[in-house]
N, C-alpha and C. Protein backbone atom coordinates (compact mmCIF):
# COMPACT_ATOMS: atom_id res chain seq x y z
N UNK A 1 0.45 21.85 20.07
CA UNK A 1 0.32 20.45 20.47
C UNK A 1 -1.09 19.93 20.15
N UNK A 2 -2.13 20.80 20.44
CA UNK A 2 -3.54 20.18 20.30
C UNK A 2 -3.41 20.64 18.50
N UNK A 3 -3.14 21.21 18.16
CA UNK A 3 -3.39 21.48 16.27
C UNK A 3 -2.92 20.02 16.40
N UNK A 4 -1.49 19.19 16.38
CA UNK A 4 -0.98 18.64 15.73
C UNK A 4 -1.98 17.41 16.45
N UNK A 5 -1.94 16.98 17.79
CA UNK A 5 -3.17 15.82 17.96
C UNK A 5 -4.49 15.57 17.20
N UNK A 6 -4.92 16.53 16.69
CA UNK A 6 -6.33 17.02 15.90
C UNK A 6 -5.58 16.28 14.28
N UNK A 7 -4.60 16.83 14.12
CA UNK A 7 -4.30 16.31 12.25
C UNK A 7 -3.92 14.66 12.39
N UNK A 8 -3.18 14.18 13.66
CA UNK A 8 -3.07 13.32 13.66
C UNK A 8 -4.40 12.40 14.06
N UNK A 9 -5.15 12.73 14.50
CA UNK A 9 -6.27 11.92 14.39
C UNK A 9 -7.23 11.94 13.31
N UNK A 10 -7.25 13.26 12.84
CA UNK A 10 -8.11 12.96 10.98
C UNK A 10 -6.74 12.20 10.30
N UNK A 11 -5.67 12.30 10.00
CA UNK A 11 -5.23 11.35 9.06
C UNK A 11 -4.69 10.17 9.60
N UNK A 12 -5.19 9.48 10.78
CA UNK A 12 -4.77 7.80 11.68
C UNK A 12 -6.31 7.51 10.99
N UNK A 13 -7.40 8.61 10.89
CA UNK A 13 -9.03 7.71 10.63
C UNK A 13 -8.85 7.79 9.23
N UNK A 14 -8.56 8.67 8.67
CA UNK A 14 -8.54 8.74 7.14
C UNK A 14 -7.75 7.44 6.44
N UNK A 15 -6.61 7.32 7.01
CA UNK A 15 -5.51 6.62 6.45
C UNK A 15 -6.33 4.84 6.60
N UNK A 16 -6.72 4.94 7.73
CA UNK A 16 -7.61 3.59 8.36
C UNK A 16 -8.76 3.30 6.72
N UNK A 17 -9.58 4.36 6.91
CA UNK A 17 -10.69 4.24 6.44
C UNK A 17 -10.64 4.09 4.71
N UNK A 18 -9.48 5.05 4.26
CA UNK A 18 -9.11 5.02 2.88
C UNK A 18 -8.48 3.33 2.60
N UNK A 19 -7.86 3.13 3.39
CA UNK A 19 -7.01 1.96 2.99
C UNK A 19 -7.76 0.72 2.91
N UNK A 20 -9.06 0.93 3.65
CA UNK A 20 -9.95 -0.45 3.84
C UNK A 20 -11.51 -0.39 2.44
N UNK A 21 -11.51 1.13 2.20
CA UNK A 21 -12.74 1.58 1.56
C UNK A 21 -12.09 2.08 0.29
N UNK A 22 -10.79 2.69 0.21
CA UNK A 22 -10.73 3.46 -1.32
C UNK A 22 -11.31 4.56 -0.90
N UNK A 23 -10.31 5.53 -1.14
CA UNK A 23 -10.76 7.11 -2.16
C UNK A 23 -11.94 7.38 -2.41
N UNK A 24 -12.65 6.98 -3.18
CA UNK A 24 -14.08 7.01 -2.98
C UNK A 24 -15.01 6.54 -2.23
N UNK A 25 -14.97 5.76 -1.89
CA UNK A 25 -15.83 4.67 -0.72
C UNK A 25 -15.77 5.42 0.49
N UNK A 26 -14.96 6.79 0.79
CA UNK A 26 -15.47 7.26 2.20
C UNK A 26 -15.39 8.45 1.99
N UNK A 27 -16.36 9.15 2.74
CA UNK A 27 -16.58 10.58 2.93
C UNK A 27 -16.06 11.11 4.14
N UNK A 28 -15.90 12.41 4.11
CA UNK A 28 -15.74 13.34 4.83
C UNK A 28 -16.43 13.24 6.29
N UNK A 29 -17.63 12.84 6.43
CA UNK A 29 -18.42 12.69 7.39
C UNK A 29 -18.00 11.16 8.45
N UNK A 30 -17.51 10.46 7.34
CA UNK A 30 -16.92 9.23 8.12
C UNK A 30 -15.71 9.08 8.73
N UNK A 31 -15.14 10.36 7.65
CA UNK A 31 -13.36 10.51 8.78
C UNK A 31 -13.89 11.31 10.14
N UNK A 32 -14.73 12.15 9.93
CA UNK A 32 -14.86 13.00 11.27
C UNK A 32 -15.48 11.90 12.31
N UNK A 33 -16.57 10.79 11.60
CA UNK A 33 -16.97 10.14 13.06
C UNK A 33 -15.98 9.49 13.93
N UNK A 34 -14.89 8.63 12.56
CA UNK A 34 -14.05 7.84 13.11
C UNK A 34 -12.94 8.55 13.85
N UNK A 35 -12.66 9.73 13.11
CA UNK A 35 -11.90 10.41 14.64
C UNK A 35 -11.69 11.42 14.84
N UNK A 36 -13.34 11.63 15.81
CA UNK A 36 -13.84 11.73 16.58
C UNK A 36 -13.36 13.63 17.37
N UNK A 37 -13.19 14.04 15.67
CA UNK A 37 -12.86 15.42 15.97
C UNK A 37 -14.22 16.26 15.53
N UNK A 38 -14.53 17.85 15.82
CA UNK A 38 -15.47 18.30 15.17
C UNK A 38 -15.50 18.71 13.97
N UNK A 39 -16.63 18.59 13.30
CA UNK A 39 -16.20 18.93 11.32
C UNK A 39 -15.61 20.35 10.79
N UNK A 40 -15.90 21.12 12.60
CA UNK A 40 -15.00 22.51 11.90
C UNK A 40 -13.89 22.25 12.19
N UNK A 41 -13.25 21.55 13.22
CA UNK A 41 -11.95 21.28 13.21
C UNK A 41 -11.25 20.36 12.38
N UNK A 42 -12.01 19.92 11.23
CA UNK A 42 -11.42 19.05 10.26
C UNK A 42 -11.37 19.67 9.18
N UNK A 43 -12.19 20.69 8.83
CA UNK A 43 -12.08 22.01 7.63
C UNK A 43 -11.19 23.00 8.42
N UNK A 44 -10.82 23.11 9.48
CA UNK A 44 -9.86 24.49 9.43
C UNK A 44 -8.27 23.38 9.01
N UNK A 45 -8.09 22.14 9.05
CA UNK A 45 -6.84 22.21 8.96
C UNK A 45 -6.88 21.47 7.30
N UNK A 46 -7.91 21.06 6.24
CA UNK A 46 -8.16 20.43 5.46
C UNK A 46 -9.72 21.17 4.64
N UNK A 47 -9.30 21.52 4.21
CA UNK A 47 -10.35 23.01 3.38
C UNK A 47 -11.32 21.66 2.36
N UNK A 48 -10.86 21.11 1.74
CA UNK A 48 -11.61 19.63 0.84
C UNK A 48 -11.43 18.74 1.81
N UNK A 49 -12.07 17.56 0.60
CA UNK A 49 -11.29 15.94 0.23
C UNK A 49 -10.68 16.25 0.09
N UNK A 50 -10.04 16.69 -1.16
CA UNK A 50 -8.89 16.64 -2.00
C UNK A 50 -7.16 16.94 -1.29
N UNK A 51 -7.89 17.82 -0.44
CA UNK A 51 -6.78 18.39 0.47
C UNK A 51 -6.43 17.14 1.83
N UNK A 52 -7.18 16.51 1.89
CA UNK A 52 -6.94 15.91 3.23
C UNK A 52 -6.61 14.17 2.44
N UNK A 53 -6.94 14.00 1.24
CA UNK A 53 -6.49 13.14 0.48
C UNK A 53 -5.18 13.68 -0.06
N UNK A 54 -4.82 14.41 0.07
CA UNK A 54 -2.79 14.40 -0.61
C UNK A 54 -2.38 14.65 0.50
N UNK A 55 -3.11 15.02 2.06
CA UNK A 55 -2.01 15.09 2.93
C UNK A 55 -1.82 13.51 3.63
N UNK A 56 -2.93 12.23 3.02
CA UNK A 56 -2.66 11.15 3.54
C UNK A 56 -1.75 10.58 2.53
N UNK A 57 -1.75 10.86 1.21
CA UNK A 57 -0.91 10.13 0.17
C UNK A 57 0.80 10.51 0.36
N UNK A 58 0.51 12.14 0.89
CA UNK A 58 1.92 12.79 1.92
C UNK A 58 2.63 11.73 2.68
N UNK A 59 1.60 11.41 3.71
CA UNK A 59 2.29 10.75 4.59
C UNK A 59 2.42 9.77 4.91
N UNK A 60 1.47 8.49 3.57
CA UNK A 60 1.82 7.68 3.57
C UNK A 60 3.19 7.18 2.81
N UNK A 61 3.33 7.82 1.55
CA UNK A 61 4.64 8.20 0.64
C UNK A 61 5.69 7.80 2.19
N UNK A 62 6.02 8.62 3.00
CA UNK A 62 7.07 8.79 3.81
C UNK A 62 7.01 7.31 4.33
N UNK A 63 6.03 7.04 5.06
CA UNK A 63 6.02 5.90 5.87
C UNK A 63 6.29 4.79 5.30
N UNK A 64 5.72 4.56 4.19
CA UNK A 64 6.05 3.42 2.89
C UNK A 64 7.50 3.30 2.63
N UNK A 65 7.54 4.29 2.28
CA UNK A 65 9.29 4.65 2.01
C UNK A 65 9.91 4.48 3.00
N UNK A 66 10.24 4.17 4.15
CA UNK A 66 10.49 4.08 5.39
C UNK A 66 10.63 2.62 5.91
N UNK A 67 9.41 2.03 5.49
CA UNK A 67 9.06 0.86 5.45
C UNK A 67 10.01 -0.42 4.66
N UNK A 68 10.17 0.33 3.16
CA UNK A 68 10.26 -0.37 2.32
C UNK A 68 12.40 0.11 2.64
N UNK A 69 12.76 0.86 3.37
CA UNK A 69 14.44 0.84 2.90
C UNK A 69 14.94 0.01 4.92
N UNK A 70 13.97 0.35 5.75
CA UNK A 70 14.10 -0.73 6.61
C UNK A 70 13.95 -2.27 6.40
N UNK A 71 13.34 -2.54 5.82
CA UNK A 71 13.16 -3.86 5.16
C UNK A 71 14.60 -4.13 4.52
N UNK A 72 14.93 -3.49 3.46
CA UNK A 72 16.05 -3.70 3.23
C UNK A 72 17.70 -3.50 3.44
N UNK A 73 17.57 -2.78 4.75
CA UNK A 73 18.37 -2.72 5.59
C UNK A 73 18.72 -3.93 6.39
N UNK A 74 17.57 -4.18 6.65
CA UNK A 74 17.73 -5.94 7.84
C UNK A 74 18.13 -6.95 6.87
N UNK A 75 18.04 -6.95 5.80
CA UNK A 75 19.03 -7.78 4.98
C UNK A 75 20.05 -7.94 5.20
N UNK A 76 20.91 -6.93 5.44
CA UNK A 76 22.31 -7.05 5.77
C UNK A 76 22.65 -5.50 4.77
N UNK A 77 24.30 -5.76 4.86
CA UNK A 77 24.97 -4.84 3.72
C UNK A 77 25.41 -5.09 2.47
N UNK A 78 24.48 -6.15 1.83
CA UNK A 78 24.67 -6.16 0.54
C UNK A 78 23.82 -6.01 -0.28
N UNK A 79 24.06 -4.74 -1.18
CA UNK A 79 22.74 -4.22 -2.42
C UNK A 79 21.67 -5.68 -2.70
N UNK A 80 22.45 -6.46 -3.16
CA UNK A 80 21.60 -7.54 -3.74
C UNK A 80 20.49 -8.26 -2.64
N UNK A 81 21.02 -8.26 -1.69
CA UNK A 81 20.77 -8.91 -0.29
C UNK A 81 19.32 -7.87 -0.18
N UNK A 82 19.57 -6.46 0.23
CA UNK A 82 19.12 -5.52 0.21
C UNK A 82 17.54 -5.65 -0.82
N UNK A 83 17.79 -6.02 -2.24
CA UNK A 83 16.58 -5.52 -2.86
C UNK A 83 15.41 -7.11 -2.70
N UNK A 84 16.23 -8.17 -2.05
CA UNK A 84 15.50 -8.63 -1.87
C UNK A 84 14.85 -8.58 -0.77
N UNK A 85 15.51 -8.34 0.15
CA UNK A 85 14.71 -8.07 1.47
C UNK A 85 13.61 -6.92 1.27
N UNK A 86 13.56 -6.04 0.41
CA UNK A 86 12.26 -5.03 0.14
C UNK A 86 11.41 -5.52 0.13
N UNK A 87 11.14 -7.27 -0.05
CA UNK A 87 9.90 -7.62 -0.38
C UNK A 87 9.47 -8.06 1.59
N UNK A 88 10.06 -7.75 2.34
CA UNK A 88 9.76 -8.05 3.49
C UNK A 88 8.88 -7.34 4.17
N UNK A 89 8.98 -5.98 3.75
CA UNK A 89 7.88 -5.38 3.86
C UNK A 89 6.82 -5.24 3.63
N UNK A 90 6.35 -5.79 2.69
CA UNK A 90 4.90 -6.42 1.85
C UNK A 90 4.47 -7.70 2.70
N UNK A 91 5.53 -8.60 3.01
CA UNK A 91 4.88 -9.55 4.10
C UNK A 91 4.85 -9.12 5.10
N UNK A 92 5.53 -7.92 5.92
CA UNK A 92 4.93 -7.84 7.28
C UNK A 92 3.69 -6.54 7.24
N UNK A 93 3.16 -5.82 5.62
CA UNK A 93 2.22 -5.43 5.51
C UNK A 93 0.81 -6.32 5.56
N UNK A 94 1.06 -7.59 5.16
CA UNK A 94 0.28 -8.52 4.99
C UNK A 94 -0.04 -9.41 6.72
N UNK A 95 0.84 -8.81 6.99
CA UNK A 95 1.43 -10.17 8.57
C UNK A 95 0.16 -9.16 9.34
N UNK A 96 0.13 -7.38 8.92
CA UNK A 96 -0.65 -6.71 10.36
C UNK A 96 -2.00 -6.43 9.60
N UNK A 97 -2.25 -6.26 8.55
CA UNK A 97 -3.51 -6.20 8.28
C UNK A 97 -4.26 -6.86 6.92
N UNK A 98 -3.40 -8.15 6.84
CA UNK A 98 -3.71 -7.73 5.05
C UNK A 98 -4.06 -7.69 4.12
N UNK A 99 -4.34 -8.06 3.04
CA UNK A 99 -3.87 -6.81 1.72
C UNK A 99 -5.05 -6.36 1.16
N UNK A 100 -4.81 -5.25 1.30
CA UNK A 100 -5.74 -4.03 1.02
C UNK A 100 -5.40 -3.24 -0.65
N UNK A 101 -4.40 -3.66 -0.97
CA UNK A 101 -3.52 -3.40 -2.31
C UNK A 101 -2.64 -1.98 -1.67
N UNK A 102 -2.29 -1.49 -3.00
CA UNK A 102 -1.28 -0.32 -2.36
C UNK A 102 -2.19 1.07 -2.51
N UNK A 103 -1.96 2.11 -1.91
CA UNK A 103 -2.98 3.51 -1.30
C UNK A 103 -2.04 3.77 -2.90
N UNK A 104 -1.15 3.76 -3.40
CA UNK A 104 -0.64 4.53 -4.37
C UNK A 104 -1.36 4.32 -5.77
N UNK A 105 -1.44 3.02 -6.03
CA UNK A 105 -2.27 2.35 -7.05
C UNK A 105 -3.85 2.46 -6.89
N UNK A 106 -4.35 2.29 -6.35
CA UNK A 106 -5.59 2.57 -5.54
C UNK A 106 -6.31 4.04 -5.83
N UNK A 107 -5.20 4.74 -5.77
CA UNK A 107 -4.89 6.77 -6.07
C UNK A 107 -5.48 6.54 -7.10
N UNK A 108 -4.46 5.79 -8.35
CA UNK A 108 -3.95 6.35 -9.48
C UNK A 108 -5.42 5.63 -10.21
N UNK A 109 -6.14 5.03 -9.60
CA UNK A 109 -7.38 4.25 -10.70
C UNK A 109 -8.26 4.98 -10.24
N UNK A 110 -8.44 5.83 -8.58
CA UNK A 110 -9.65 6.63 -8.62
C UNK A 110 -9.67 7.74 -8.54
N UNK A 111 -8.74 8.63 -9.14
CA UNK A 111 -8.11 9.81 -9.21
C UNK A 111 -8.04 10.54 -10.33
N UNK A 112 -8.54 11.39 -10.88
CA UNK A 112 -8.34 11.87 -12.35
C UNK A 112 -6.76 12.35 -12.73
N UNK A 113 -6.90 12.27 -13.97
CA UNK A 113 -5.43 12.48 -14.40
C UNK A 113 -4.12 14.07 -13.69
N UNK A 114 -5.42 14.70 -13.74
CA UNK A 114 -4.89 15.92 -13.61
C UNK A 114 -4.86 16.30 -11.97
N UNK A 115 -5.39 15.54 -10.91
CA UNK A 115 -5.56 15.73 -9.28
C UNK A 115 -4.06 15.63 -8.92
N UNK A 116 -4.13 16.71 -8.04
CA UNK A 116 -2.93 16.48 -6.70
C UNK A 116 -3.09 15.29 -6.63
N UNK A 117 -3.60 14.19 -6.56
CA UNK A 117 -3.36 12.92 -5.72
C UNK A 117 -2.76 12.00 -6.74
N UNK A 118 -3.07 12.12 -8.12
CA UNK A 118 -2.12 11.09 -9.04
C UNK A 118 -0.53 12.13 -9.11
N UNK A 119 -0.94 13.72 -8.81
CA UNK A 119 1.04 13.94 -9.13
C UNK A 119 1.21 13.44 -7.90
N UNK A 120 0.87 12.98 -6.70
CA UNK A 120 2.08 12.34 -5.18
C UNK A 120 2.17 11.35 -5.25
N UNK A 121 1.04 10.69 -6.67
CA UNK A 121 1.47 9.16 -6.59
C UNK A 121 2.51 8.67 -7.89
N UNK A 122 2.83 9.60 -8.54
CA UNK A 122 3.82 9.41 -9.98
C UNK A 122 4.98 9.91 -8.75
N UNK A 123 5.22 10.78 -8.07
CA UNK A 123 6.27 11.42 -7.41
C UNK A 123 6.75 10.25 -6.37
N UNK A 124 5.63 9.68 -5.71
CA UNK A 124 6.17 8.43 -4.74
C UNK A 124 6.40 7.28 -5.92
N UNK A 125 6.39 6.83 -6.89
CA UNK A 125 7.07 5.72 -7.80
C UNK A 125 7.67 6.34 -7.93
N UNK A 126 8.31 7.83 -8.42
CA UNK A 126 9.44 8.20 -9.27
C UNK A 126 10.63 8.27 -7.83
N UNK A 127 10.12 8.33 -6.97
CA UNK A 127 11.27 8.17 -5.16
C UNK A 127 11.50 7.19 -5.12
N UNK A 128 11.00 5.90 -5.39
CA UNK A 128 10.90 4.86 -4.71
C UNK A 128 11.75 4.03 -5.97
N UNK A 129 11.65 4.12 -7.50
CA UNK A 129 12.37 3.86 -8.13
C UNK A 129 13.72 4.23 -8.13
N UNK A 130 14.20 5.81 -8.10
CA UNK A 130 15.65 6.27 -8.49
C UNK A 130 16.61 5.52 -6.85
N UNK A 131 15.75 4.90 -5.65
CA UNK A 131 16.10 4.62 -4.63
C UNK A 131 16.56 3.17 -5.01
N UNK A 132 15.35 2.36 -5.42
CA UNK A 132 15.46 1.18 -5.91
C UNK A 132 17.40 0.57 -7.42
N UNK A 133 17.63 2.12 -7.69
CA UNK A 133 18.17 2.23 -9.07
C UNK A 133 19.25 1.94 -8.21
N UNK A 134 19.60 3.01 -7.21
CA UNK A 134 20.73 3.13 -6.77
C UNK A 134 21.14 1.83 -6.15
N UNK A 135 19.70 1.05 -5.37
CA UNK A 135 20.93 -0.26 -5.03
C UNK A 135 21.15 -1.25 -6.24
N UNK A 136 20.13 -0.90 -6.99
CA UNK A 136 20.43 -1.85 -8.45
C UNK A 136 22.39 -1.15 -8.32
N UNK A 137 22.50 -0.14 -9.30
CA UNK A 137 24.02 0.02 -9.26
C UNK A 137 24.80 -0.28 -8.37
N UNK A 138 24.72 -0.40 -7.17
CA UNK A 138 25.15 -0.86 -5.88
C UNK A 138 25.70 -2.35 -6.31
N UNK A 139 25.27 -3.22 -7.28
CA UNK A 139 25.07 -4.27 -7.15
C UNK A 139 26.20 -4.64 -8.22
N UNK A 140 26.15 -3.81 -8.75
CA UNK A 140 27.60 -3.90 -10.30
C UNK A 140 26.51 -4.26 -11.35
N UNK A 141 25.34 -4.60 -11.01
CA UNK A 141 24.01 -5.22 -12.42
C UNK A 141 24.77 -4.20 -13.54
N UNK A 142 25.00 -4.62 -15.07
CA UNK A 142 25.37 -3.96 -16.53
C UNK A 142 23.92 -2.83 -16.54
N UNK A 143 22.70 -3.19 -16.11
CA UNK A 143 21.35 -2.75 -16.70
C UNK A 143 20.92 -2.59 -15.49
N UNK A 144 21.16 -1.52 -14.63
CA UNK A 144 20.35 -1.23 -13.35
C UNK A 144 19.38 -0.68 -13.35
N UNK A 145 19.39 0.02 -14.50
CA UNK A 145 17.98 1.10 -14.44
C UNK A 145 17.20 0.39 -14.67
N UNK A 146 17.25 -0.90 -15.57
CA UNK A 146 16.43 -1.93 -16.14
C UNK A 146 16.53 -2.76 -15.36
N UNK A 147 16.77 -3.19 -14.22
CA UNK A 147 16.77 -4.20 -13.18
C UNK A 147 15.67 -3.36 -12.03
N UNK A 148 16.27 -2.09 -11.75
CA UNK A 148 15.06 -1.92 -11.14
C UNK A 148 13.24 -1.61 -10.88
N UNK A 149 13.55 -0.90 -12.40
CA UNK A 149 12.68 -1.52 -13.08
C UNK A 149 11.64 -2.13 -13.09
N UNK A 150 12.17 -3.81 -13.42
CA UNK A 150 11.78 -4.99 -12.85
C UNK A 150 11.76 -5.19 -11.35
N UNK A 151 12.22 -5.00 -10.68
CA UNK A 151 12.08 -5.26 -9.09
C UNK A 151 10.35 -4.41 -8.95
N UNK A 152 10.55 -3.07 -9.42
CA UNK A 152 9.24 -2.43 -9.13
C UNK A 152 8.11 -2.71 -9.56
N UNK A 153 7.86 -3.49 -10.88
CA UNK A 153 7.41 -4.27 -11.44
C UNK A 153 6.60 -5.41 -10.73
N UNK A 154 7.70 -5.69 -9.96
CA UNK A 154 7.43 -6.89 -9.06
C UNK A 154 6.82 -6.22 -8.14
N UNK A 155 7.00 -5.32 -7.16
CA UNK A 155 6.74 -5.13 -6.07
C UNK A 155 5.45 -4.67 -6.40
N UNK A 156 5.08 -3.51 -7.61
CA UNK A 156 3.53 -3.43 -7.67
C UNK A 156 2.52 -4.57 -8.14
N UNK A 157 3.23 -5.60 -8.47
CA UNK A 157 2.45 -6.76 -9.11
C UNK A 157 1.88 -7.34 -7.83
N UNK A 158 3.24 -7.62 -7.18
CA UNK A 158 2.68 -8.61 -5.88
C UNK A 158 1.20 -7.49 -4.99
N UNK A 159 1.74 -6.68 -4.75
CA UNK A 159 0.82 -5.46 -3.87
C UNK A 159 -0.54 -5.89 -4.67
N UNK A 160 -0.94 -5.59 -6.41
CA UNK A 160 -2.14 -5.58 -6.81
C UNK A 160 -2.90 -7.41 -6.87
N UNK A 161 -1.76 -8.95 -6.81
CA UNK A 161 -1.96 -8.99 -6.57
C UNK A 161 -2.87 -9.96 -5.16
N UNK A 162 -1.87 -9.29 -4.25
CA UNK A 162 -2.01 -9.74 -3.20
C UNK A 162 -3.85 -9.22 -2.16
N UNK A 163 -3.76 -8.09 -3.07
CA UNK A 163 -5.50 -7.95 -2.76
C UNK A 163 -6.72 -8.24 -3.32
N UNK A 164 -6.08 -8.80 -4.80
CA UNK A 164 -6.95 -9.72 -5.50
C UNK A 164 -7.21 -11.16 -5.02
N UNK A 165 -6.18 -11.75 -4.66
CA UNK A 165 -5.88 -13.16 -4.23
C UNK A 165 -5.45 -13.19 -2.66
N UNK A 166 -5.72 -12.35 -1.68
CA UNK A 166 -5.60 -12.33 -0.41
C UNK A 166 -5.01 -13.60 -0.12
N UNK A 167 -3.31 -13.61 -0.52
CA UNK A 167 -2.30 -14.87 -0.48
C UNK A 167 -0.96 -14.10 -0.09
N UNK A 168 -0.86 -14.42 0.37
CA UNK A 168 1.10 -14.46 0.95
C UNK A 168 1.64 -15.16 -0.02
N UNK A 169 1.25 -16.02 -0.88
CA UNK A 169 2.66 -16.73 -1.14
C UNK A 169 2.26 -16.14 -2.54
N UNK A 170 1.27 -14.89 -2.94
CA UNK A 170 2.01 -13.76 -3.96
C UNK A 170 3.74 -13.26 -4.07
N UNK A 171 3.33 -12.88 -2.71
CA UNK A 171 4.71 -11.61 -1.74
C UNK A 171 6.03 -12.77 -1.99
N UNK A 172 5.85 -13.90 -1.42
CA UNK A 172 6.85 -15.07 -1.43
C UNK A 172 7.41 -15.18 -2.90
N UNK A 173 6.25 -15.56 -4.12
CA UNK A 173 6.38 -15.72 -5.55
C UNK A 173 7.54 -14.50 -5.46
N UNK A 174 6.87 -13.21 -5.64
CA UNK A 174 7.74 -12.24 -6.20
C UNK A 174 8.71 -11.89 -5.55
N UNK A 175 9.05 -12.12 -4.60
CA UNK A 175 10.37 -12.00 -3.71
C UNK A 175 11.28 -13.34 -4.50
N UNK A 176 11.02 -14.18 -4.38
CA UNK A 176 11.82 -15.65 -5.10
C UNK A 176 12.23 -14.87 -6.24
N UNK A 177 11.11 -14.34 -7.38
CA UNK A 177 11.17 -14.00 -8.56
C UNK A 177 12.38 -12.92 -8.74
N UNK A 178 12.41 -12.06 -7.78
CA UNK A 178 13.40 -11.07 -7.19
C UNK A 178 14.75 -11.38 -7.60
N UNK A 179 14.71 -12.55 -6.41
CA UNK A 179 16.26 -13.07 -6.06
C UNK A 179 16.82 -13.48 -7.62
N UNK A 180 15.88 -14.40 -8.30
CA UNK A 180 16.34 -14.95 -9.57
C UNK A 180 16.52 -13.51 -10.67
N UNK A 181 15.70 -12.70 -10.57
CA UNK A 181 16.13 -11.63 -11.79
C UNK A 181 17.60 -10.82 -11.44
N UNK A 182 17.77 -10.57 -9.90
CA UNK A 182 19.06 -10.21 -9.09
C UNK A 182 19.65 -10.63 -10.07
N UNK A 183 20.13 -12.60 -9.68
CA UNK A 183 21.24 -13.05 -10.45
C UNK A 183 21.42 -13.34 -11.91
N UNK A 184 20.20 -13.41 -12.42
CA UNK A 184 20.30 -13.21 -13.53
C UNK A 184 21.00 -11.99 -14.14
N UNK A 185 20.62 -10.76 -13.91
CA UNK A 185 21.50 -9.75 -13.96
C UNK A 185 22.98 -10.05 -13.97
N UNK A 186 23.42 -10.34 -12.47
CA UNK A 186 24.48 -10.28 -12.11
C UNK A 186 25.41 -11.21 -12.91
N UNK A 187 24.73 -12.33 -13.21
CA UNK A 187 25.21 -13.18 -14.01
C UNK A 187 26.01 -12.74 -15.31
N UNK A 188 24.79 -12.18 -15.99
CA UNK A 188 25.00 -11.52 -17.38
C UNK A 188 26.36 -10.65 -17.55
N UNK A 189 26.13 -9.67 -16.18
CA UNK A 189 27.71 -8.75 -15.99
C UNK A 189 28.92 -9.50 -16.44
N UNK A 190 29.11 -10.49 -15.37
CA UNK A 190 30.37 -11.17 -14.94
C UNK A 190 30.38 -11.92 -16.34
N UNK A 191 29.34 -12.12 -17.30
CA UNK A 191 29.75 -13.15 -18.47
C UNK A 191 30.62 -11.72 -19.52
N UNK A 192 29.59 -10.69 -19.57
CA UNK A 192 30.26 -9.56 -20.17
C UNK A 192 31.70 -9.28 -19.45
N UNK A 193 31.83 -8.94 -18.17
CA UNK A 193 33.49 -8.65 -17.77
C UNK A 193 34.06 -9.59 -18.60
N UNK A 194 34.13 -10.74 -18.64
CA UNK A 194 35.06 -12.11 -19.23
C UNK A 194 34.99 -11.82 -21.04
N UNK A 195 34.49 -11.39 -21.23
CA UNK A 195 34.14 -11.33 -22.54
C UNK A 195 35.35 -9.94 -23.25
């Protein structure tokens, strides 16, 4: 119980501190002040950075992902319904703190090619896409793989940029933009069925 209170408080300060500073912008010394564990108890469960940086990209992956298929759950039960509501989660990321851009993108620009932390961040797009695919097919779209695609497209556009332009009505743009590539798709199908 106390191991797991101890990890959860280096990665609640880490996750805090990374998301507001970047990967580089904070040290080791600043996760331990902010919470408020001792620095040997932050090396016995996290040996690096590096190590305590893929166990936040770990667990943010989950939570994101979590985030992002509740969102599209409260849509209702329809795929299409569904991939637009994904963008709801980006506004209520924006609604509690926001935009900081995404911890995944963020990874992948201060991260060398070859780090644990760019493979959890190719592995969280490559989850978050084949998820995205499936409600594309869900949807009857002719080109799902290529619809979703585009949805992801969207969703990292708005994320990068919604922390460039600290605007909501990014998240709004690409959600609208969403709905219209949806039917556009869908459109295209139903002209091919007739055809």
């Amino acid at each position: 119980m106390r191991k797991t209170k101890s990890v959860d408080r280096i990665l609640d300060a880490a996750a805090e501190l990374f998301y507001l500073h970047g990967l580089r912008g904070v040290g080791v010394e600043q996760v331990i002040e902010r919470s408020g564990v001792a620095k040997s108890t932050l090396y016995v469960h996290f040996r690096t950075k590096e190590d305590l940086v893929a166990e936040y990209l770990r667990r943010t992956d989950e939570s994101w992902r979590a985030r992002l298929r509740a969102a599209a759950e409260a849509a209702g039960p329809v795929a299409a319904d569904q991939l637009v509501g994904v963008f709801d989660a980006l506004l209520d990321a924006f609604d509690r703190h926001g935009f900081f851009g995404c911890p995944f993108i963020s990874a992948a620009v201060e991260t060398t090619l070859d780090s644990e932390a760019r493979a959890i961040t190719i592995e969280h797009t490559e989850r978050r896409q084949a998820w995205l695919a499936e409600l594309c097919e869900q949807t009857g779209a002719p080109d799902a793989r290529g619809l979703a695609q585009q949805i992801g497209l969207l969703i990292d556009g708005a994320l990068a940029s919604g922390r460039l332009l600290q605007d909501q009505a990014v998240v709004d743009g690409a959600k609208a933009a969403a709905g219209r590539l949806i039917g556009s798709h869908l459109a295209a199908g139903r002209s091919t069925a007739v055809i």
